[in-house]
N, C-alpha and C. Protein backbone atom coordinates (compact mmCIF):
# COMPACT_ATOMS: atom_id res chain seq x y z
N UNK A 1 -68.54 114.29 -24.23
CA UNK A 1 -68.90 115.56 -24.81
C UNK A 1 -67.79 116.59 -24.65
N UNK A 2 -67.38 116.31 -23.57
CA UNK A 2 -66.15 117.30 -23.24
C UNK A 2 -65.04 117.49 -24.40
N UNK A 3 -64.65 116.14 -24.56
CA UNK A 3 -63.35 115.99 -25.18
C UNK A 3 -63.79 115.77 -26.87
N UNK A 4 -64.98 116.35 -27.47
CA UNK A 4 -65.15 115.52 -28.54
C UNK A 4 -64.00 116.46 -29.34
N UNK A 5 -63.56 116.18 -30.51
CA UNK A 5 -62.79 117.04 -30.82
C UNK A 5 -61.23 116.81 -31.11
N UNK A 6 -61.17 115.75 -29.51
CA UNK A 6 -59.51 115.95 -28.93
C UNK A 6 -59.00 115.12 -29.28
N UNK A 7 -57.23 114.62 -30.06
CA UNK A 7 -57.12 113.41 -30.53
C UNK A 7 -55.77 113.75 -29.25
N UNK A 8 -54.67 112.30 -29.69
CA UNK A 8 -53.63 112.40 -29.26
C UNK A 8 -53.06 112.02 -30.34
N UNK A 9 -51.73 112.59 -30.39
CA UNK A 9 -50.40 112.49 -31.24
C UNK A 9 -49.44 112.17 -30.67
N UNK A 10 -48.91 110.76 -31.30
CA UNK A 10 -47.52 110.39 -30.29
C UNK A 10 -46.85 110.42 -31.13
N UNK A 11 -45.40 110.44 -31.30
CA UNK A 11 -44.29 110.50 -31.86
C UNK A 11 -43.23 110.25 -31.22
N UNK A 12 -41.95 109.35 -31.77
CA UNK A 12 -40.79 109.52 -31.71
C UNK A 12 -39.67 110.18 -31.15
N UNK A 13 -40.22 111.58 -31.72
CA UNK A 13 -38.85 113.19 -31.46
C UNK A 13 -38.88 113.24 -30.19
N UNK A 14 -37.87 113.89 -29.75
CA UNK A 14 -37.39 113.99 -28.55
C UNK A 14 -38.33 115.66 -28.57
N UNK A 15 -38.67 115.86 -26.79
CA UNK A 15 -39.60 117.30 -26.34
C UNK A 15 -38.71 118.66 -27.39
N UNK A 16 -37.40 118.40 -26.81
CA UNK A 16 -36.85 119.45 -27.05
C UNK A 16 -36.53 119.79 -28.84
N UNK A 17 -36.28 118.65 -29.78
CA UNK A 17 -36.56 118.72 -30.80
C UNK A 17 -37.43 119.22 -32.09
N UNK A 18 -38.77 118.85 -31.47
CA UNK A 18 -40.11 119.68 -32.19
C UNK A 18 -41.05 120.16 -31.02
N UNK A 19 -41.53 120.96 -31.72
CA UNK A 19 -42.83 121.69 -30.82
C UNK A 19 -43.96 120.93 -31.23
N UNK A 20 -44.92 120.93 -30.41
CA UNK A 20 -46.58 120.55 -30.40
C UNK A 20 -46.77 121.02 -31.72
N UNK A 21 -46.62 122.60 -31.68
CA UNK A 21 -47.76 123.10 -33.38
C UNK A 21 -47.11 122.15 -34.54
N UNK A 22 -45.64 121.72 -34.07
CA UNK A 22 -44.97 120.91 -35.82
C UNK A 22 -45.18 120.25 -35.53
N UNK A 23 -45.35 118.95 -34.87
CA UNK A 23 -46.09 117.70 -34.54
C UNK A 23 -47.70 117.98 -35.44
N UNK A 24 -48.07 119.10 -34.71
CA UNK A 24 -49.80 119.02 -35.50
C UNK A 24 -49.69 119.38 -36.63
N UNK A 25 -48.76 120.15 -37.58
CA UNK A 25 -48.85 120.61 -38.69
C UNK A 25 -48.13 119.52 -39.45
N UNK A 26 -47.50 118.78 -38.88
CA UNK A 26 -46.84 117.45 -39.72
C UNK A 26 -48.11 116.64 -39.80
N UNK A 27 -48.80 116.21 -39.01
CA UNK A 27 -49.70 115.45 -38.64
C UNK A 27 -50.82 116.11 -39.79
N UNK A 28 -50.86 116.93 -39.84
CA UNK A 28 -52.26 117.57 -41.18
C UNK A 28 -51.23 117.41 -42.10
N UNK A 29 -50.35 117.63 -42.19
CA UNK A 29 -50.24 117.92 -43.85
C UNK A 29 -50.15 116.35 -44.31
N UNK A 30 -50.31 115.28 -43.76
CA UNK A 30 -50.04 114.13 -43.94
C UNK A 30 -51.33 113.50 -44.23
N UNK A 31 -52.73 114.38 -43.83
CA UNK A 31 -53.95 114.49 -44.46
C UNK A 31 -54.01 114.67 -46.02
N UNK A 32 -53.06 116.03 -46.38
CA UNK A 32 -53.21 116.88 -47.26
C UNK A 32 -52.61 115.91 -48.49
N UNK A 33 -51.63 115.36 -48.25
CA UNK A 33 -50.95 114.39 -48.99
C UNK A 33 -52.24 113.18 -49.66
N UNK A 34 -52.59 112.47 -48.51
CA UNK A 34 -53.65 111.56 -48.56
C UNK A 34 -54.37 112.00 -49.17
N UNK A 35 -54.88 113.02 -49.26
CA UNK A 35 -56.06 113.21 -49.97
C UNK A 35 -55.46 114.00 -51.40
N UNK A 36 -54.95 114.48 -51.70
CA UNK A 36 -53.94 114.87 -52.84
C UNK A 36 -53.63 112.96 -53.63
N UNK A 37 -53.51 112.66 -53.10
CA UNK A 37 -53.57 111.11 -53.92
C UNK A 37 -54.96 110.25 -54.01
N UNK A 38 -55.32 110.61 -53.46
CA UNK A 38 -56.99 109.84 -53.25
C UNK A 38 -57.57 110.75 -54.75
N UNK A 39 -57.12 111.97 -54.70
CA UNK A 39 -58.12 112.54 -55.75
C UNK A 39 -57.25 112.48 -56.71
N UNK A 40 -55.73 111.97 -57.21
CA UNK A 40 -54.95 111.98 -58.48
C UNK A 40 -55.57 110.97 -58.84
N UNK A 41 -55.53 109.74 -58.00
CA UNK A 41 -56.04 108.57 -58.88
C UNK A 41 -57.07 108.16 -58.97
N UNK A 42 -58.13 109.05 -58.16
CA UNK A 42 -60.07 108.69 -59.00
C UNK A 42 -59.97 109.89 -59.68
N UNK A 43 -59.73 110.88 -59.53
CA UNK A 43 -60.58 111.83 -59.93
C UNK A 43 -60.01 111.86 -61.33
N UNK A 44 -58.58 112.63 -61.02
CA UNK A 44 -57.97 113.25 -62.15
C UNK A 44 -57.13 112.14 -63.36
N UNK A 45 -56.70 111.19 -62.82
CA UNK A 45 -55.77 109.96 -62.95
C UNK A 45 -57.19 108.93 -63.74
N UNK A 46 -57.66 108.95 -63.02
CA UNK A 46 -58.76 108.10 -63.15
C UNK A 46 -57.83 106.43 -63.03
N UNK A 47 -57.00 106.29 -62.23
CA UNK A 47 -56.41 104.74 -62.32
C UNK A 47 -57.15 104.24 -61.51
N UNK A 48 -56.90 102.97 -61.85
CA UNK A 48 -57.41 101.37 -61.24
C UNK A 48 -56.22 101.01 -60.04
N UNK A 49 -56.74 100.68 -58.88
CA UNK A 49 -55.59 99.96 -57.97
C UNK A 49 -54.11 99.56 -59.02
N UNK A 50 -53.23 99.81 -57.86
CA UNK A 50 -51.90 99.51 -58.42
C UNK A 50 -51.29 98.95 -57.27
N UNK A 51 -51.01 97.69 -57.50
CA UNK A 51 -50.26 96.92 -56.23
C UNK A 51 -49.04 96.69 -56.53
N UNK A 52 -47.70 97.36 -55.93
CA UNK A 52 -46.76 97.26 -56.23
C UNK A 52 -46.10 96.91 -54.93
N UNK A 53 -44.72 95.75 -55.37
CA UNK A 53 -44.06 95.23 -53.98
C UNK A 53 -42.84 95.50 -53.81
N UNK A 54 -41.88 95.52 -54.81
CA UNK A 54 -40.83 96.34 -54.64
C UNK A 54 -40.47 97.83 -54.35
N UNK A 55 -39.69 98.17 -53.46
CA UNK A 55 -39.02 99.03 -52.92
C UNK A 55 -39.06 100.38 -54.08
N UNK A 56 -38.63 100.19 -54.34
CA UNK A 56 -38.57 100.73 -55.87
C UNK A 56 -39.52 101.44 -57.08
N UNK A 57 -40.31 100.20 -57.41
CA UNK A 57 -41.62 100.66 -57.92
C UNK A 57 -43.03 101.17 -57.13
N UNK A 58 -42.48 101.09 -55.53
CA UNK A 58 -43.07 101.48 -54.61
C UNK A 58 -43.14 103.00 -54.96
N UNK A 59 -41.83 103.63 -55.20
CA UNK A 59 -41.34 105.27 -55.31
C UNK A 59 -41.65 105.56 -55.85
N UNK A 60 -41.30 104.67 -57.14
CA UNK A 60 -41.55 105.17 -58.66
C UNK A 60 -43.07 105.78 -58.90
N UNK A 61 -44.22 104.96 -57.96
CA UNK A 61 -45.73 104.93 -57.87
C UNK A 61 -46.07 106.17 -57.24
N UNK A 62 -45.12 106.29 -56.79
CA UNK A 62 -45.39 107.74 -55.36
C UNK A 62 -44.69 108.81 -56.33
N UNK A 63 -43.73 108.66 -57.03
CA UNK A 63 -43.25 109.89 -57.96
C UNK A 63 -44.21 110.43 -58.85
N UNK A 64 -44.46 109.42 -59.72
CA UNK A 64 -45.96 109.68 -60.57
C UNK A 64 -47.08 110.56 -60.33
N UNK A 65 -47.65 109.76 -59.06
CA UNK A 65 -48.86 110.65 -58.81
C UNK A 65 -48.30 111.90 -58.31
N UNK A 66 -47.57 111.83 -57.40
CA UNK A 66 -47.18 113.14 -56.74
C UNK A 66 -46.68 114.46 -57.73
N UNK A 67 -46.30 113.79 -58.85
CA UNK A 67 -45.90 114.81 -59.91
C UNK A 67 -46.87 115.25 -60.76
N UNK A 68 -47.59 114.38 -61.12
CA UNK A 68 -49.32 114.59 -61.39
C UNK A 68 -50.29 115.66 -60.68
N UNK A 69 -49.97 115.67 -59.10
CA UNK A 69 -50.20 116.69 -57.99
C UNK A 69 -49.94 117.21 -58.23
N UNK A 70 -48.67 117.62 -58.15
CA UNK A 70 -48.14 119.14 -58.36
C UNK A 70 -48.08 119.76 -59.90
N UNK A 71 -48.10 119.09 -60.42
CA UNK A 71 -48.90 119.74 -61.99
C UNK A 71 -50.19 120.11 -61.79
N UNK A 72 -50.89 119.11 -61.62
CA UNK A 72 -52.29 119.88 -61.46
C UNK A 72 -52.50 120.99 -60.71
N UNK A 73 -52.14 121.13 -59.48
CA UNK A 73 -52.07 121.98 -58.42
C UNK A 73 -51.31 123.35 -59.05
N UNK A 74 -50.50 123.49 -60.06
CA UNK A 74 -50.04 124.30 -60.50
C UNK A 74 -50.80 124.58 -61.92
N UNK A 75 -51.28 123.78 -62.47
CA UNK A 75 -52.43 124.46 -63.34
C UNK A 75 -53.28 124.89 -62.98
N UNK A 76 -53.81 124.57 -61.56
CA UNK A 76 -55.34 125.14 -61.00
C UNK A 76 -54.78 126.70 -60.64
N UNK A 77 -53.21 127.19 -60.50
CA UNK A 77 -52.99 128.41 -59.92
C UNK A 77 -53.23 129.44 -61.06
N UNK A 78 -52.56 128.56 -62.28
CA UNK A 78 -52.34 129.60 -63.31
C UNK A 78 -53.67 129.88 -64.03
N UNK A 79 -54.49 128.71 -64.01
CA UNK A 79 -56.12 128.98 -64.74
C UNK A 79 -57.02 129.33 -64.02
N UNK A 80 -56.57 129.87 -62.76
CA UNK A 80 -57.57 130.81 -61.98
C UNK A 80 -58.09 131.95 -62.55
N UNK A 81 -58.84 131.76 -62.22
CA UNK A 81 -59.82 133.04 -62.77
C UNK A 81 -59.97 132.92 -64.56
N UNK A 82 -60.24 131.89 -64.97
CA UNK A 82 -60.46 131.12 -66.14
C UNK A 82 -61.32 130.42 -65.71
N UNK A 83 -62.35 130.90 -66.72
CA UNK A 83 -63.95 129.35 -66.54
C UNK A 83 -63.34 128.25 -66.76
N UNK A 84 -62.22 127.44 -66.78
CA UNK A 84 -61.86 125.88 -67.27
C UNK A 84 -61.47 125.55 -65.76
N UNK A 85 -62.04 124.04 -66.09
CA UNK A 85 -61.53 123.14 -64.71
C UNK A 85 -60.18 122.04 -65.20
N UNK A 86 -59.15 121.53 -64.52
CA UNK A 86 -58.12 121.25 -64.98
C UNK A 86 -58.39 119.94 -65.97
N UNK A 87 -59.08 119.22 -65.96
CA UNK A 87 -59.51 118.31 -67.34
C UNK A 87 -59.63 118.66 -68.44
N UNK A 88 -60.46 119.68 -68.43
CA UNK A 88 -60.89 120.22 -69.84
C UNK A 88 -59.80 121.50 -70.06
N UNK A 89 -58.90 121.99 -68.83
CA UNK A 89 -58.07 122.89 -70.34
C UNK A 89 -57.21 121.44 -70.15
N UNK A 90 -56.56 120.42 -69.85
CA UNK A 90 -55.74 119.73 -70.58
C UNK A 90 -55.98 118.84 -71.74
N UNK A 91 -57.97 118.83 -71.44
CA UNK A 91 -58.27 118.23 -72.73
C UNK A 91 -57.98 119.38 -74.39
N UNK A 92 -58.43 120.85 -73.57
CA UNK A 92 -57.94 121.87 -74.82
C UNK A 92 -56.69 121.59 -75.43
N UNK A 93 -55.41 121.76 -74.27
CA UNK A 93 -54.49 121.34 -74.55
C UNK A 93 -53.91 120.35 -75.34
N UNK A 94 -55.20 119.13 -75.50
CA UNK A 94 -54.25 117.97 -76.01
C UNK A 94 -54.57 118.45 -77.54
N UNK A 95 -55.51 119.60 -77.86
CA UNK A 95 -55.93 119.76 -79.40
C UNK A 95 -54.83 120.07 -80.25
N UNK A 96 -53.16 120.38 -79.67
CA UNK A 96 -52.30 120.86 -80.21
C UNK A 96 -51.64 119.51 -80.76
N UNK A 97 -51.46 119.90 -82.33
CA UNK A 97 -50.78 118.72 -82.47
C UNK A 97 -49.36 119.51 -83.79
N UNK A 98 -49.32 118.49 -84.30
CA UNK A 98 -47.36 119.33 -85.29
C UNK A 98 -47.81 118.59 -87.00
N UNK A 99 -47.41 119.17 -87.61
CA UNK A 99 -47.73 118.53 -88.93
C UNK A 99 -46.17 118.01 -89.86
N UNK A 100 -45.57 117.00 -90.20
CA UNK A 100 -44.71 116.96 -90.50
C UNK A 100 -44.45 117.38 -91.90
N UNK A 101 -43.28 117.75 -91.93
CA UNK A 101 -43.02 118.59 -93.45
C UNK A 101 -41.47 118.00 -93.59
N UNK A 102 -41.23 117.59 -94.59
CA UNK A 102 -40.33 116.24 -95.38
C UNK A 102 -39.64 116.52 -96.68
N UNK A 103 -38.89 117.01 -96.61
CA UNK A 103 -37.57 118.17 -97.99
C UNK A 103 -37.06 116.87 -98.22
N UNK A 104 -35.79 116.84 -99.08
CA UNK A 104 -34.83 115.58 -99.74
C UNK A 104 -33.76 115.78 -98.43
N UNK A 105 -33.57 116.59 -98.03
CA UNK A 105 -32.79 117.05 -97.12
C UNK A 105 -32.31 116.77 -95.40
N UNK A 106 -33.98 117.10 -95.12
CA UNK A 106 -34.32 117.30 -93.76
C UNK A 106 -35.75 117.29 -93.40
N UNK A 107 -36.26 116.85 -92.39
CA UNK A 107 -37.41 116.95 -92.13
C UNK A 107 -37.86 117.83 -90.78
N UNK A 108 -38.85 117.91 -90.40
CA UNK A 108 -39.47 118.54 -89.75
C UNK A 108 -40.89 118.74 -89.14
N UNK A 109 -41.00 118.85 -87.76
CA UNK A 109 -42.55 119.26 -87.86
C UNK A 109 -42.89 120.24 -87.31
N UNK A 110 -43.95 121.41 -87.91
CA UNK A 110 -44.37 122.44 -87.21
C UNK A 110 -45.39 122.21 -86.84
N UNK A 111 -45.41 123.42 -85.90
CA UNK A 111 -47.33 123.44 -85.17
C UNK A 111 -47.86 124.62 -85.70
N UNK A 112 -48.78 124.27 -85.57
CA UNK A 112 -49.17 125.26 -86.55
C UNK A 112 -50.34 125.70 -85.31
N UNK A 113 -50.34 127.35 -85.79
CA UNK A 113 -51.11 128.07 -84.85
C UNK A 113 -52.26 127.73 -84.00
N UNK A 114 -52.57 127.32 -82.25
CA UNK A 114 -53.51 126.74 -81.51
C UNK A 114 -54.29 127.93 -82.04
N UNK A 115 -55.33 127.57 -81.20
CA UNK A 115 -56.86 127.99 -81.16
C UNK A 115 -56.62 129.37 -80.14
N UNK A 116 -57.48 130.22 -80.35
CA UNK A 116 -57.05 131.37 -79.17
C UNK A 116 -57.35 130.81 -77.82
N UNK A 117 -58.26 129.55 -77.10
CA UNK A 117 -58.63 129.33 -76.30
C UNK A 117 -57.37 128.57 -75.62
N UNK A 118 -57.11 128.15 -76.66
CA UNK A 118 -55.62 126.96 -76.66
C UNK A 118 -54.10 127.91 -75.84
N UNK A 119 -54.66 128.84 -76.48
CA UNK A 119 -53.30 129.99 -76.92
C UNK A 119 -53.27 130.66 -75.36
N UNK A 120 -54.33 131.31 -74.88
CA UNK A 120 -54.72 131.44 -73.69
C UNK A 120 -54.48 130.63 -72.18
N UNK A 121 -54.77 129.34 -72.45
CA UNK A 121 -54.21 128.76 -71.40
C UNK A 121 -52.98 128.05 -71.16
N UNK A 122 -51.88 128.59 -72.58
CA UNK A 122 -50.49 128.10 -72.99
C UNK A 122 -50.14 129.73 -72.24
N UNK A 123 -50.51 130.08 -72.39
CA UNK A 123 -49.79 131.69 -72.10
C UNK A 123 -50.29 132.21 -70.36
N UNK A 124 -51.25 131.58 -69.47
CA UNK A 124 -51.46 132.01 -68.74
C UNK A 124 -50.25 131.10 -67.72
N UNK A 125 -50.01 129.56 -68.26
CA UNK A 125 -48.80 128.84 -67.73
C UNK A 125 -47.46 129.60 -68.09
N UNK A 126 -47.88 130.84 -69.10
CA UNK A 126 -46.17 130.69 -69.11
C UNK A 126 -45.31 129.97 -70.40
N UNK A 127 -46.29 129.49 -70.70
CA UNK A 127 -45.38 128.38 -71.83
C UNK A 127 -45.45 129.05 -73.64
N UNK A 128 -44.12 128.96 -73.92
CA UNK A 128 -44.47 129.18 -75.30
C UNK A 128 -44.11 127.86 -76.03
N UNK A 129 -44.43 127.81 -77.03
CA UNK A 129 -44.46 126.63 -78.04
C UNK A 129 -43.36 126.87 -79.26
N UNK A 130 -42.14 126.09 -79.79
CA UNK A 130 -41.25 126.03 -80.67
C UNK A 130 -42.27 126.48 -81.93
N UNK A 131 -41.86 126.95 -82.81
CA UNK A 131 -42.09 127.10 -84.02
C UNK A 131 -41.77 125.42 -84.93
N UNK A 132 -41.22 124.84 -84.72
CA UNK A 132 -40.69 123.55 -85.12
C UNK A 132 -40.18 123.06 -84.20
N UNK A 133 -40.10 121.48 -84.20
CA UNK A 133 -39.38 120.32 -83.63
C UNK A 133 -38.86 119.52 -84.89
N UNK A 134 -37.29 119.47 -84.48
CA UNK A 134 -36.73 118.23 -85.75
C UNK A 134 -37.17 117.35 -85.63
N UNK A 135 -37.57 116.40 -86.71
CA UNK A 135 -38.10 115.07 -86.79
C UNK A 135 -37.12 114.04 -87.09
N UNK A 136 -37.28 113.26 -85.47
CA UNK A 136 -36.78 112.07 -85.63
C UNK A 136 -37.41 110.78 -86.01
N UNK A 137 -38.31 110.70 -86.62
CA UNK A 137 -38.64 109.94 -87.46
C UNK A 137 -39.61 108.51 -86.07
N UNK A 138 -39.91 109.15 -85.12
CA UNK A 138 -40.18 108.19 -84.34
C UNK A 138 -41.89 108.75 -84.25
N UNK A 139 -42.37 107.34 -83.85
CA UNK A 139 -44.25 107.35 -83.88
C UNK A 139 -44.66 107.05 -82.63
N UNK A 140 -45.91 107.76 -82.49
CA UNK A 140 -46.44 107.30 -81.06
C UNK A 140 -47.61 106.60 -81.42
N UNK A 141 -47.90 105.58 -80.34
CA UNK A 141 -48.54 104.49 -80.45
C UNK A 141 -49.70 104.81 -80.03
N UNK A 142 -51.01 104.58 -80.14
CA UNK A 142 -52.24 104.57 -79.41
C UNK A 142 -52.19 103.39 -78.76
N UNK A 143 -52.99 103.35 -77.63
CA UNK A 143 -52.95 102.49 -76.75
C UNK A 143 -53.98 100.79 -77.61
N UNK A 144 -54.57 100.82 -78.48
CA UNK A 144 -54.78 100.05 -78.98
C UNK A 144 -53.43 99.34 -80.11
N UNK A 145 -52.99 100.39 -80.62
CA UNK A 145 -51.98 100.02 -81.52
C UNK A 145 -50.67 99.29 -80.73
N UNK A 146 -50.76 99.61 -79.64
CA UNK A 146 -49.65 99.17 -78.53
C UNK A 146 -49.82 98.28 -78.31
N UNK A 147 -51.28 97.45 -77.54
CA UNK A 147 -51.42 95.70 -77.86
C UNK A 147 -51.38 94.90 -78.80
N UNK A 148 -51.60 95.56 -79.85
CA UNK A 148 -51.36 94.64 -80.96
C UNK A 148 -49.57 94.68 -81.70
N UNK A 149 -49.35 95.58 -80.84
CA UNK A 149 -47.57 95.57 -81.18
C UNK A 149 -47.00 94.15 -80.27
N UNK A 150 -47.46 94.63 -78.52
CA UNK A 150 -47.17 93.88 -78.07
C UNK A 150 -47.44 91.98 -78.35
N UNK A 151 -48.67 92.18 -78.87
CA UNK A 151 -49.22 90.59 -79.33
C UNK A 151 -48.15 90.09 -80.45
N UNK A 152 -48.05 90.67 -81.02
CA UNK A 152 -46.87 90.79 -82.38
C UNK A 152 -45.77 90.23 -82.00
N UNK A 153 -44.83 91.35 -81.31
CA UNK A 153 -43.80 90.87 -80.12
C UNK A 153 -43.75 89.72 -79.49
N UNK A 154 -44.80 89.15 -78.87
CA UNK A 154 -44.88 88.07 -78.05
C UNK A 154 -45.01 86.69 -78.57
N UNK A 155 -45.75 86.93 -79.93
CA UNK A 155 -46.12 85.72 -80.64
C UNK A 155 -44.50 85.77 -82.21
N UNK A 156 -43.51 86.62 -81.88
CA UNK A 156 -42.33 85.93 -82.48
C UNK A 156 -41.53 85.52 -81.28
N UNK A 157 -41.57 85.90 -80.35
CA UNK A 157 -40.58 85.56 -79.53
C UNK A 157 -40.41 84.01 -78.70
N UNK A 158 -42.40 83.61 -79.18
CA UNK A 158 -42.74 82.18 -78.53
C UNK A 158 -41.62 81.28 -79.81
């Protein structure tokens, strides 16, 4: 009963090197981390286990989410005090899309004016939006259209 409460922390560092409080404040924020990834990849991420064995794609796994973190964590600052929770303004967000426009010349795509709700949580980040992007003539895939690229791919290459 006495001690409920009390953990121990061992470490490495030499006495004179760190103090007790940075030992304990290293020691939490190493919570803060953990759980900052526990909630990128159910909550917000919504991913499935990822077992990775190289060195490498080890980082690469830890760059991702962690950048995912700190995006989110920085949208939750700027849409404070905004009724939206960070899903739904990035689902607002994804409503922005560009319409391409195609001369003998040159092409192009504009965006054409978001939604004020849209407009609102582009402007409370800070962000303004180009009037145009040149078109390079390149397509993005839906994730269905992507397996059947890949099946495509795979079945000339057999």
């Amino acid at each position: 009963m006495v001690l409920d409460g009390c953990y121990v922390l061992k470490t490495d560092r030499k006495k004179e090197d760190i103090s007790t409080e940075e030992i304990h404040d290293r020691y939490k924020s190493l919570a803060d981390v953990e759980w900052a990834f526990r909630t990128m990849k159910t909550t917000l991420l919504e991913m499935r286990g990822v077992f990775v064995r190289k060195t490498s794609r080890t980082k690469a796994h830890v760059f991702i989410v962690m950048l995912s973190y700190m995006m989110a964590y920085k949208l939750r600052r700027y849409w404070h005090g905004l009724e939206v929770t960070i899903e739904e303004g990035i689902s607002e967000l994804s409503s922005i899309h560009a319409i391409e426009v195609h001369f003998p010349q040159m092409s192009y795509q504009q965006i054409p004016q978001p939604r004020s709700s849209t407009m609102l949580l582009l402007e409370k980040a800070g962000i303004t939006l180009p009037d145009a992007i040149p078109f390079k003539g390149a397509s993005a895939l839906t994730r269905k259209k992507l397996v059947s690229e890949r099946k495509k791919l795979t079945s000339r290459t057999l």
